[in-house]
N, C-alpha and C. Protein backbone atom coordinates (compact mmCIF):
# COMPACT_ATOMS: atom_id res chain seq x y z
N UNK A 1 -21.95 16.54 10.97
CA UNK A 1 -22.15 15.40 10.10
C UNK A 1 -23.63 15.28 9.78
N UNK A 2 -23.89 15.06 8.69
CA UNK A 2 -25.00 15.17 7.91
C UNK A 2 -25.99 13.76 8.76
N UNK A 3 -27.19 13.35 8.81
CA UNK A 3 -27.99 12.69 9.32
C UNK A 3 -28.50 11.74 7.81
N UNK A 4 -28.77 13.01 7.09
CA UNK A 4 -29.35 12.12 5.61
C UNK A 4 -28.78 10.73 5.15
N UNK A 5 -29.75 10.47 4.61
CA UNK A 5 -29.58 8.94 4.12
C UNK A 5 -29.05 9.01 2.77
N UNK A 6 -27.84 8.36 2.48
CA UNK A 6 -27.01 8.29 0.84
C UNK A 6 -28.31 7.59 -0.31
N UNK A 7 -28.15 8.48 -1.15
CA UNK A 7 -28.50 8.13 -2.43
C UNK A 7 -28.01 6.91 -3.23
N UNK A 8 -28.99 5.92 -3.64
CA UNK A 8 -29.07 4.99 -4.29
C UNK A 8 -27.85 4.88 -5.29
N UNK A 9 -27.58 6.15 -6.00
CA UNK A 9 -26.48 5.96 -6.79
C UNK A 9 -25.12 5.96 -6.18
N UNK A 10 -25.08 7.04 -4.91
CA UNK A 10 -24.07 7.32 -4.49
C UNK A 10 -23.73 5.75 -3.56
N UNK A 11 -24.20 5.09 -2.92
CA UNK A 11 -23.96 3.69 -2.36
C UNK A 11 -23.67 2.64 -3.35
N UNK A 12 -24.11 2.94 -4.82
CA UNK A 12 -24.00 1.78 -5.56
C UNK A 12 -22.56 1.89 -6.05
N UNK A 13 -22.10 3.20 -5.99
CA UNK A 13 -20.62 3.54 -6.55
C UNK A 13 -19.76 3.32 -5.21
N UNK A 14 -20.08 3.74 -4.01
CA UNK A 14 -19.32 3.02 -3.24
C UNK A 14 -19.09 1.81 -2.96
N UNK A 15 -20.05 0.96 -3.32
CA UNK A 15 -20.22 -0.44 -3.16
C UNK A 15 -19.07 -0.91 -3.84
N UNK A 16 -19.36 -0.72 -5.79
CA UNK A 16 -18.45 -0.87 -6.49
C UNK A 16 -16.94 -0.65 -6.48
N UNK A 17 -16.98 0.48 -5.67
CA UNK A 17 -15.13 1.03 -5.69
C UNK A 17 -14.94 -0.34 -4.37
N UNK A 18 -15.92 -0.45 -3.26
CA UNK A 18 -15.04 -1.59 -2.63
C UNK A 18 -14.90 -2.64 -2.88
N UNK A 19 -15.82 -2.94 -4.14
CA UNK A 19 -15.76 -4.49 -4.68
C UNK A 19 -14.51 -4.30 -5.76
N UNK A 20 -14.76 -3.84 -6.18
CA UNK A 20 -13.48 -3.34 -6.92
C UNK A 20 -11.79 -3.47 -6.74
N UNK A 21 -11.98 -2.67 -5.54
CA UNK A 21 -10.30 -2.81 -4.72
C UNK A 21 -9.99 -4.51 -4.51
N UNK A 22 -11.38 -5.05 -3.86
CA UNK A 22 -11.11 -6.09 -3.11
C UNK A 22 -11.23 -7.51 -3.76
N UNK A 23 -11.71 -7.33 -5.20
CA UNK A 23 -11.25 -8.53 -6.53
C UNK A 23 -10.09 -8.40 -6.86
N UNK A 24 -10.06 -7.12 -7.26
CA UNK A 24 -8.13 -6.80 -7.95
C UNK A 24 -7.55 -7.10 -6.37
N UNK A 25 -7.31 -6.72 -5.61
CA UNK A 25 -6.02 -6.64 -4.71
C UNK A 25 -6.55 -8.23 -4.63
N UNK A 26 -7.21 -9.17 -4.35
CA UNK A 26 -7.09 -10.47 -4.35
C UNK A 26 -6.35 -10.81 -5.32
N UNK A 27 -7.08 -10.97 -6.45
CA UNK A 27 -6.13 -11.17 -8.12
C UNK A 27 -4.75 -11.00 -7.78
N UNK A 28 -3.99 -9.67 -7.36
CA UNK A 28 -2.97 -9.12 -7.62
C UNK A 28 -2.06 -10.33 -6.76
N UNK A 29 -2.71 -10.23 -4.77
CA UNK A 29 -2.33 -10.84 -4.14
C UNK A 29 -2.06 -12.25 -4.23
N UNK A 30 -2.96 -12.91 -4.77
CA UNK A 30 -2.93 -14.36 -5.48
C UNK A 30 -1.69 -14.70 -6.64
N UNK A 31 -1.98 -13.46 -7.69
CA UNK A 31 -0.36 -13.83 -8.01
C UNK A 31 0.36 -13.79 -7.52
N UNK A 32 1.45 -12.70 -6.78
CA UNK A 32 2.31 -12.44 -5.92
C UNK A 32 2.72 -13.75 -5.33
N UNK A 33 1.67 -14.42 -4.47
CA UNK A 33 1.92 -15.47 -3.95
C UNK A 33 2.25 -16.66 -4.45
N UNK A 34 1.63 -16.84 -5.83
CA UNK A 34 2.30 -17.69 -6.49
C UNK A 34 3.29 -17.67 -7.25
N UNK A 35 3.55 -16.70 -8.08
CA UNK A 35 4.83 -16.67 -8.30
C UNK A 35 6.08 -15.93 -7.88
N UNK A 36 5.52 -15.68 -6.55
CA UNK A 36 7.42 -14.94 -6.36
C UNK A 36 7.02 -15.15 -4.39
N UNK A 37 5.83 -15.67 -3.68
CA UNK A 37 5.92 -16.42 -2.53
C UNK A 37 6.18 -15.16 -1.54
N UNK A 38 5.27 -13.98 -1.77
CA UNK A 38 4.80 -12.73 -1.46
C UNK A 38 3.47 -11.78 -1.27
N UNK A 39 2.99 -11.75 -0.38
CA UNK A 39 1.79 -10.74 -0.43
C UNK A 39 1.73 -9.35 -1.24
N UNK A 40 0.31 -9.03 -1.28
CA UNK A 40 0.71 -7.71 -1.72
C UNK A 40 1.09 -6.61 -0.90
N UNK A 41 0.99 -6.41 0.58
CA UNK A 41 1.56 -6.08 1.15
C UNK A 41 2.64 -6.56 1.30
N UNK A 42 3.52 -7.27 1.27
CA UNK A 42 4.51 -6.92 1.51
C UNK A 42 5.63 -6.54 -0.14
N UNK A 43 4.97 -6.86 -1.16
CA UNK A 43 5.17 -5.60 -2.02
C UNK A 43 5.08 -4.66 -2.01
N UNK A 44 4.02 -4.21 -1.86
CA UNK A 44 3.93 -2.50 -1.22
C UNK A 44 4.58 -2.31 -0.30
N UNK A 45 4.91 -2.68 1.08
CA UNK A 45 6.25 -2.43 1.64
C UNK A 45 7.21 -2.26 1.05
N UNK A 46 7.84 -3.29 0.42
CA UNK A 46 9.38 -3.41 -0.75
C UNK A 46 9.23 -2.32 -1.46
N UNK A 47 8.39 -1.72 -2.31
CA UNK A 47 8.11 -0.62 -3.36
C UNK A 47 8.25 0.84 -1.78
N UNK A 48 7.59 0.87 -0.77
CA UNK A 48 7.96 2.37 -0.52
C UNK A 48 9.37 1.89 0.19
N UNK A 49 10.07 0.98 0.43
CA UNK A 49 11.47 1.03 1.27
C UNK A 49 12.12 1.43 -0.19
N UNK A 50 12.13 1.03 -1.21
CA UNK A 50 13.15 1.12 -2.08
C UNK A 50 12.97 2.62 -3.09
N UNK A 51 11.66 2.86 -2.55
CA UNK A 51 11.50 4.33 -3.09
C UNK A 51 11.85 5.62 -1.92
N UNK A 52 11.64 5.40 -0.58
CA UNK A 52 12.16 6.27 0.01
C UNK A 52 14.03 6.78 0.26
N UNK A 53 14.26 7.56 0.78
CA UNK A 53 15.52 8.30 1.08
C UNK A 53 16.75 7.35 1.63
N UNK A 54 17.17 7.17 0.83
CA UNK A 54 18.79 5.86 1.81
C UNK A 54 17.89 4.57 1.61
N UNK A 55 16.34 4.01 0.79
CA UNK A 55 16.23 2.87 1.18
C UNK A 55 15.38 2.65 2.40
N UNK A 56 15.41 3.36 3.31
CA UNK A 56 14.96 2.93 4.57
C UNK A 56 13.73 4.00 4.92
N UNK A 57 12.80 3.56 6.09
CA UNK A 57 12.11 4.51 6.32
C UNK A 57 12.13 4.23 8.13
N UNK A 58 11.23 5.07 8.96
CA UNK A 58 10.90 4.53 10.11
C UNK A 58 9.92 4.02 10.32
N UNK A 59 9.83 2.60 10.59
CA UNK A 59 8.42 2.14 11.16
C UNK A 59 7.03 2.03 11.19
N UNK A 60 7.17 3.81 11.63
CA UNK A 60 5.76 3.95 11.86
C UNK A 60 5.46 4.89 10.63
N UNK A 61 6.66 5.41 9.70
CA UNK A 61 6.12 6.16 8.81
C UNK A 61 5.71 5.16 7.51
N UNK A 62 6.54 4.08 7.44
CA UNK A 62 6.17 2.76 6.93
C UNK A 62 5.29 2.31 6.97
N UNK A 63 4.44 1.99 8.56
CA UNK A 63 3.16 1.80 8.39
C UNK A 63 1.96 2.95 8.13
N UNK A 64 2.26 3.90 7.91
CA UNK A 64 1.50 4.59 7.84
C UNK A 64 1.23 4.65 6.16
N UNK A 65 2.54 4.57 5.56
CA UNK A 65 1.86 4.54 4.17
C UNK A 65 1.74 3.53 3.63
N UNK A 66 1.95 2.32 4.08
CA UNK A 66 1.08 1.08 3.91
C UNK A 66 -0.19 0.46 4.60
N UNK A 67 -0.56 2.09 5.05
CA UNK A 67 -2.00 1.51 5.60
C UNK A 67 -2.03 0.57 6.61
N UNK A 68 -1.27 0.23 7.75
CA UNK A 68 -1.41 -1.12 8.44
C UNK A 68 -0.61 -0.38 10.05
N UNK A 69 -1.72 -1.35 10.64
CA UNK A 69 -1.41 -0.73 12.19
C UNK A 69 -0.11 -0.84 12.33
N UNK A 70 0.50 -0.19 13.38
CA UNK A 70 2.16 -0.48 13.77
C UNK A 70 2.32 -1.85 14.25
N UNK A 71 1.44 -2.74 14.84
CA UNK A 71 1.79 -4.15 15.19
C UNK A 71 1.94 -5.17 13.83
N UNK A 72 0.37 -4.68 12.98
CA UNK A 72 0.47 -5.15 11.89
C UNK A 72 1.98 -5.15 10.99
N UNK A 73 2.41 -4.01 11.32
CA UNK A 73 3.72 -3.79 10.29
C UNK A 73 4.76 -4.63 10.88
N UNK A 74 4.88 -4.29 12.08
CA UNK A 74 5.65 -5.40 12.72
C UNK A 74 5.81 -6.91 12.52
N UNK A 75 4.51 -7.16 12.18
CA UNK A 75 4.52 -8.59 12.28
C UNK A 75 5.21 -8.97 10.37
N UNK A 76 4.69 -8.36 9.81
CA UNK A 76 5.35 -8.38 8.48
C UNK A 76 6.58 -7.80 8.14
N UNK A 77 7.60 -7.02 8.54
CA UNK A 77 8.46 -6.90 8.40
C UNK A 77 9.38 -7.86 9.31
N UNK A 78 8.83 -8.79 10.32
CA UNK A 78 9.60 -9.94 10.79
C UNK A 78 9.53 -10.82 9.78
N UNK A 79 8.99 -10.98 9.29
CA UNK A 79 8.66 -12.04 7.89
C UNK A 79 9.54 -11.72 6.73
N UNK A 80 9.21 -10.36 6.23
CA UNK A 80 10.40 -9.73 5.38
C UNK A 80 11.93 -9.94 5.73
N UNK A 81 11.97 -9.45 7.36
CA UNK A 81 13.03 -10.30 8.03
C UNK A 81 13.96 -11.17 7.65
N UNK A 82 12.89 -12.39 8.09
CA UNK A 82 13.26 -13.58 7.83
C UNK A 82 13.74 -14.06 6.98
N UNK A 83 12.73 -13.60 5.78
CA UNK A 83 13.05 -14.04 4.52
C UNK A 83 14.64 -12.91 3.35
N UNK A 84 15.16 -12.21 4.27
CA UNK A 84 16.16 -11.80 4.10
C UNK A 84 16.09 -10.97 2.89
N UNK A 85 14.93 -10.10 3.19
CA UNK A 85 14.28 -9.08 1.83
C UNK A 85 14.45 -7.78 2.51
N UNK A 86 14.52 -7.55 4.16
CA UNK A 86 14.54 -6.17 4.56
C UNK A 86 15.54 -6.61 6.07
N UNK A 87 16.23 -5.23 6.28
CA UNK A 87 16.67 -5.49 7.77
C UNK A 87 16.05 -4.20 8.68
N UNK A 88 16.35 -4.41 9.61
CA UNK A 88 15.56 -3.61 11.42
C UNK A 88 17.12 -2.94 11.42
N UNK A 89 16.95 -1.46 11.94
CA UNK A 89 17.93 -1.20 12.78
C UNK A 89 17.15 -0.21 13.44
N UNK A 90 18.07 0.12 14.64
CA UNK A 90 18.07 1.05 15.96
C UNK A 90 18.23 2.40 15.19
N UNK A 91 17.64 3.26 15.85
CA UNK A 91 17.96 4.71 15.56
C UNK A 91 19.17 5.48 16.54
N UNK A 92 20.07 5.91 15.75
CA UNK A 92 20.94 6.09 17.29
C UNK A 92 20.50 6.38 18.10
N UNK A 93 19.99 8.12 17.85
CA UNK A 93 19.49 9.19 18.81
C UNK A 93 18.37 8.53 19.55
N UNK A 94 17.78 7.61 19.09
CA UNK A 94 16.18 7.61 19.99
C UNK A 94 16.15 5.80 19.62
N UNK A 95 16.38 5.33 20.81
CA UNK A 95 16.00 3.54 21.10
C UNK A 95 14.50 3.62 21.14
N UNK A 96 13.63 4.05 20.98
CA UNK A 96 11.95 3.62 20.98
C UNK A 96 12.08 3.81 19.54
N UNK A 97 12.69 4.23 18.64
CA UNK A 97 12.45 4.02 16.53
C UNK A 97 13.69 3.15 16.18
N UNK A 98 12.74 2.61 15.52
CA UNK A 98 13.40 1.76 14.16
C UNK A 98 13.30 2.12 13.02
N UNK A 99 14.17 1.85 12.00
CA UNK A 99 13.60 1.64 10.99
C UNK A 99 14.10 0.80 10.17
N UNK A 100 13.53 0.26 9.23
CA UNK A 100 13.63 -0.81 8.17
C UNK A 100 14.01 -0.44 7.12
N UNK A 101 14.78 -1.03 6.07
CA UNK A 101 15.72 -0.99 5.19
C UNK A 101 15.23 -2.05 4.04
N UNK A 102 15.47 -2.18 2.90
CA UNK A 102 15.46 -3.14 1.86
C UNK A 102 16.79 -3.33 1.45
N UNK A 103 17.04 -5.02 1.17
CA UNK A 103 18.27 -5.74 1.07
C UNK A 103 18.32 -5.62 -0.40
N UNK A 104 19.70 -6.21 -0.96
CA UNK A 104 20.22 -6.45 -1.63
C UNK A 104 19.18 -7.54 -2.51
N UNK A 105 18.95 -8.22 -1.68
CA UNK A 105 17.61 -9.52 -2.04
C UNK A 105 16.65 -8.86 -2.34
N UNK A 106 16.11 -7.88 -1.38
CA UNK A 106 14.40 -7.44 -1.23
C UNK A 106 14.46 -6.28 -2.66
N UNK A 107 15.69 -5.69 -2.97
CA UNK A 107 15.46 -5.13 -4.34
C UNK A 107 15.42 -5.97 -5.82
N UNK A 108 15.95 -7.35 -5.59
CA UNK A 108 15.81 -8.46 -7.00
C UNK A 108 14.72 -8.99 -6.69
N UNK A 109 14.06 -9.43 -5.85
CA UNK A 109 12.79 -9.94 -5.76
C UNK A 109 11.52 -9.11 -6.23
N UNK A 110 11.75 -7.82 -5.78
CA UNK A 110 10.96 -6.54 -6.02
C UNK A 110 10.95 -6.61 -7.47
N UNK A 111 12.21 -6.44 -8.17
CA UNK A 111 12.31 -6.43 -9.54
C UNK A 111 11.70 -7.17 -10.42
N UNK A 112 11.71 -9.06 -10.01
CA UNK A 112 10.82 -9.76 -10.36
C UNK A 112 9.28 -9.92 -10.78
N UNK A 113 9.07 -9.34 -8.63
CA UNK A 113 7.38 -9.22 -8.65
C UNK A 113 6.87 -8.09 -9.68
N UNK A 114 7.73 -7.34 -9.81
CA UNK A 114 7.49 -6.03 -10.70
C UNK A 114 6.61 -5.97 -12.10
N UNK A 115 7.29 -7.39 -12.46
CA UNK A 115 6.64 -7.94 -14.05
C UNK A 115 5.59 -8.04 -14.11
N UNK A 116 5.43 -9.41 -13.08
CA UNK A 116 3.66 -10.04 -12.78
C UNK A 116 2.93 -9.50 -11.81
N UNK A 117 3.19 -8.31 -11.19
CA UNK A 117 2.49 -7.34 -10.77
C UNK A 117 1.62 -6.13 -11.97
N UNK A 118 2.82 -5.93 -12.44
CA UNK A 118 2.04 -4.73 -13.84
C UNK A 118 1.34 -5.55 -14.63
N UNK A 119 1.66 -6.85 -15.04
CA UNK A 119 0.59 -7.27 -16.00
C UNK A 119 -0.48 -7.55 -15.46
N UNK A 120 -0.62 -8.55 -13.83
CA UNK A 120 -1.71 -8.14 -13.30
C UNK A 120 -2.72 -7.25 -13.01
N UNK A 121 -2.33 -5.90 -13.04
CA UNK A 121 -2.80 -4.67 -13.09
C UNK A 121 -3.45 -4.06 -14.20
N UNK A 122 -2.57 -4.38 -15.41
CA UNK A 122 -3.25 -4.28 -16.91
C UNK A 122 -4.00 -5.12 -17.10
N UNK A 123 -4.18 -6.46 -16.93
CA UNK A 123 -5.09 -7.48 -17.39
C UNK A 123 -6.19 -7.34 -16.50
N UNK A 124 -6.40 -6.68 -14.99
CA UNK A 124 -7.78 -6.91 -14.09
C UNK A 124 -8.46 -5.44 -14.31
N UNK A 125 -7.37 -4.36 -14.22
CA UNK A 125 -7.82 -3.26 -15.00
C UNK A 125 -7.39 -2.53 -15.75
N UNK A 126 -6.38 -1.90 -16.43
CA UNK A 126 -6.14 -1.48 -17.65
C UNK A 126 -7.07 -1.71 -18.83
N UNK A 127 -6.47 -3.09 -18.85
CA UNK A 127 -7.33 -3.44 -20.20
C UNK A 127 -8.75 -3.47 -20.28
N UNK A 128 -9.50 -2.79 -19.67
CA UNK A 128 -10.59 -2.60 -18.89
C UNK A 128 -11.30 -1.19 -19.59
N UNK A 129 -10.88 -0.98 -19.40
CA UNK A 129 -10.31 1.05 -19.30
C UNK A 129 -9.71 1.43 -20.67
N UNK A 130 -10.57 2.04 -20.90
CA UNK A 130 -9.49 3.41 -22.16
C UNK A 130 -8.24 4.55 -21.27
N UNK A 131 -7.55 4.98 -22.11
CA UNK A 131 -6.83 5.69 -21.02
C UNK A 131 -7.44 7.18 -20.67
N UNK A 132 -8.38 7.48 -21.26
CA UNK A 132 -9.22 8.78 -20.70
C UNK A 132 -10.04 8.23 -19.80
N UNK A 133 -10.64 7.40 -19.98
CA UNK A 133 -11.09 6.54 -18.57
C UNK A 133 -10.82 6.52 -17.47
N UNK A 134 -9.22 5.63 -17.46
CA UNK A 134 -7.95 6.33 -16.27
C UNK A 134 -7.82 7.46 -15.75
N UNK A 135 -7.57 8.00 -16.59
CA UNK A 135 -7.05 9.76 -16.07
C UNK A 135 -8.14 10.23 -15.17
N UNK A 136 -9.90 10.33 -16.19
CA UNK A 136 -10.85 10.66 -15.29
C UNK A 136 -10.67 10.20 -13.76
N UNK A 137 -10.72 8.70 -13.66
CA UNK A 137 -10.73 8.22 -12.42
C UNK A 137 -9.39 8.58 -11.81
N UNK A 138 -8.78 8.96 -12.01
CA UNK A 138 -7.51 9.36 -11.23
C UNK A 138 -7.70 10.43 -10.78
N UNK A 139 -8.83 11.21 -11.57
CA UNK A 139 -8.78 12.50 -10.88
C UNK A 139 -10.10 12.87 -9.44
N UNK A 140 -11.08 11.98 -10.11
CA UNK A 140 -11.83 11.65 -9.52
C UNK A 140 -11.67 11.05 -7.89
N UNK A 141 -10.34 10.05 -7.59
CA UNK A 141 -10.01 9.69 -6.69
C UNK A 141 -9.09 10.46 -6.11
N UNK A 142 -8.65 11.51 -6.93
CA UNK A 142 -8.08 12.52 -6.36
C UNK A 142 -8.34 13.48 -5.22
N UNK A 143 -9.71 13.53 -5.27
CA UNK A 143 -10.81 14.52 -4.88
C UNK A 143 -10.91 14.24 -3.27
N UNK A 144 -10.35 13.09 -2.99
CA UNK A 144 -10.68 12.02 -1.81
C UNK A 144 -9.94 12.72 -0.93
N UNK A 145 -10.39 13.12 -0.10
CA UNK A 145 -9.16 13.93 1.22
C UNK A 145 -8.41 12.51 1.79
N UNK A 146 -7.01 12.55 1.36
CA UNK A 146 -6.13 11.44 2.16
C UNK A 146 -5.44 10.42 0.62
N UNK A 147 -6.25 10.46 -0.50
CA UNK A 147 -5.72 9.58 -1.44
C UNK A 147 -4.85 9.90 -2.05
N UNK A 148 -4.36 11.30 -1.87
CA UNK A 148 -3.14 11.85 -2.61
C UNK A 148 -2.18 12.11 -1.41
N UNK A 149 -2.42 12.82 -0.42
CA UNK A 149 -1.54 13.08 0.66
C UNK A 149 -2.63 12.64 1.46
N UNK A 150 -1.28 11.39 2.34
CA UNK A 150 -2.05 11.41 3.97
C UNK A 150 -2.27 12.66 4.86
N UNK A 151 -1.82 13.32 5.00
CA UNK A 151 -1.79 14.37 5.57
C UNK A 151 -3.28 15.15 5.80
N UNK A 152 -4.13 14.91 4.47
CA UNK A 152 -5.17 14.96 4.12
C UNK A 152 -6.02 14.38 4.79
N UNK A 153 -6.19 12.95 5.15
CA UNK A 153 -6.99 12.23 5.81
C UNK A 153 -7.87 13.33 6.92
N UNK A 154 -9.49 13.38 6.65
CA UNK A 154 -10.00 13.61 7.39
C UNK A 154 -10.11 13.53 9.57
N UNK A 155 -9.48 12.28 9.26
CA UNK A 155 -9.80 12.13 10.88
C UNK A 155 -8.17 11.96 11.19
N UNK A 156 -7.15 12.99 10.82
CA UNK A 156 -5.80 12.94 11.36
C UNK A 156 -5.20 12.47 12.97
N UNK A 157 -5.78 13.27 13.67
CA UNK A 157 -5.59 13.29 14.82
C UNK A 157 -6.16 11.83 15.48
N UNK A 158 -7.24 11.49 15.17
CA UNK A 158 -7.97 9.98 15.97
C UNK A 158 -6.91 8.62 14.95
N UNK A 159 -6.93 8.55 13.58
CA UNK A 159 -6.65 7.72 12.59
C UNK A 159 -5.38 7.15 12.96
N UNK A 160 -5.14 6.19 13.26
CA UNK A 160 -3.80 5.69 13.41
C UNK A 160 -3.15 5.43 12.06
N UNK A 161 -3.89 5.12 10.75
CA UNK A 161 -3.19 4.74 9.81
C UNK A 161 -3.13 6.38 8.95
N UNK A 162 -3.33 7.12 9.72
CA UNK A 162 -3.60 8.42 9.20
C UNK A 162 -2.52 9.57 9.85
N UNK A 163 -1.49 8.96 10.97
CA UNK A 163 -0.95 10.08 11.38
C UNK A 163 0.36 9.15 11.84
N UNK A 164 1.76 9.33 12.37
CA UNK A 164 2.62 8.53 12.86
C UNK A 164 2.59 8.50 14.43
């Protein structure tokens, strides 16, 4: 690992990409909550249960691609729970996995947030952006070891949100 000190430009663009994430995912999250009484996590949960295989995933592969420790996930999919958007089951073969499922509910609600989610997204950045703009930066964030495949993530082995 390099010792050198980052370049003025190169810190000012990192700065930006985290100010960035962390206005929009507020924005995004702020709607969510107001009109459909949801985080953005736990949209992004709802979006990979209803995009993975049967609906369901396990747990920890759940938290892993929602970025959030395994307790963290826990504690939000009791909530999802609750609110009768996802269910828990046992794995036959192996009682230490679970995995979680999206309901009948957690796919019409999804459908909902779906609306005022994308326009949120177009109105904080889309409309922001030309679409060669986009693409560049898509490719650009491409480049990122871990932003396209976790698998990628530099620190696999130590990273908890980086490995199951």
């Amino acid at each position: 690992m390099s010792s050198e000190l980052l370049s003025g430009t190169t810190l000012d663009a990192w700065q930006r990409m985290l100010r960035a994430h962390l206005v929009i995912a507020r924005v995004l999250d702020a709607e969510l909550q107001a009109e459909h009484g949801m985080t953005l996590s736990d949209y992004d949960v709802l979006v990979n249960l209803r995009d993975a295989d049967d609906a369901s995933l396990k747990m920890s592969e759940l938290s892993r691609r929602a970025l959030l420790t395994r307790s963290g996930m826990t504690r939000l999919i009791q909530g999802l729970e609750r609110a009768g958007l996802v269910n828990r089951a046992a794995c036959e073969s192996d009682a230490r996995v679970s995995y979680a499922e999206i309901t009948d509910s957690g796919r019409k609600l999804l459908a909902e947030a779906r609306v005022t989610h994308h326009a949120g997204i177009r109105r904080v950045f889309a409309d922001h952006l030309t679409d060669d703009e986009i693409a560049a930066f898509a490719d650009t964030l491409a480049k990122i070891p871990g932003v396209v495949d976790m698998s990628t993530c530099p620190s696999a082995e130590d990273d908890p949100l980086c490995n199951e």
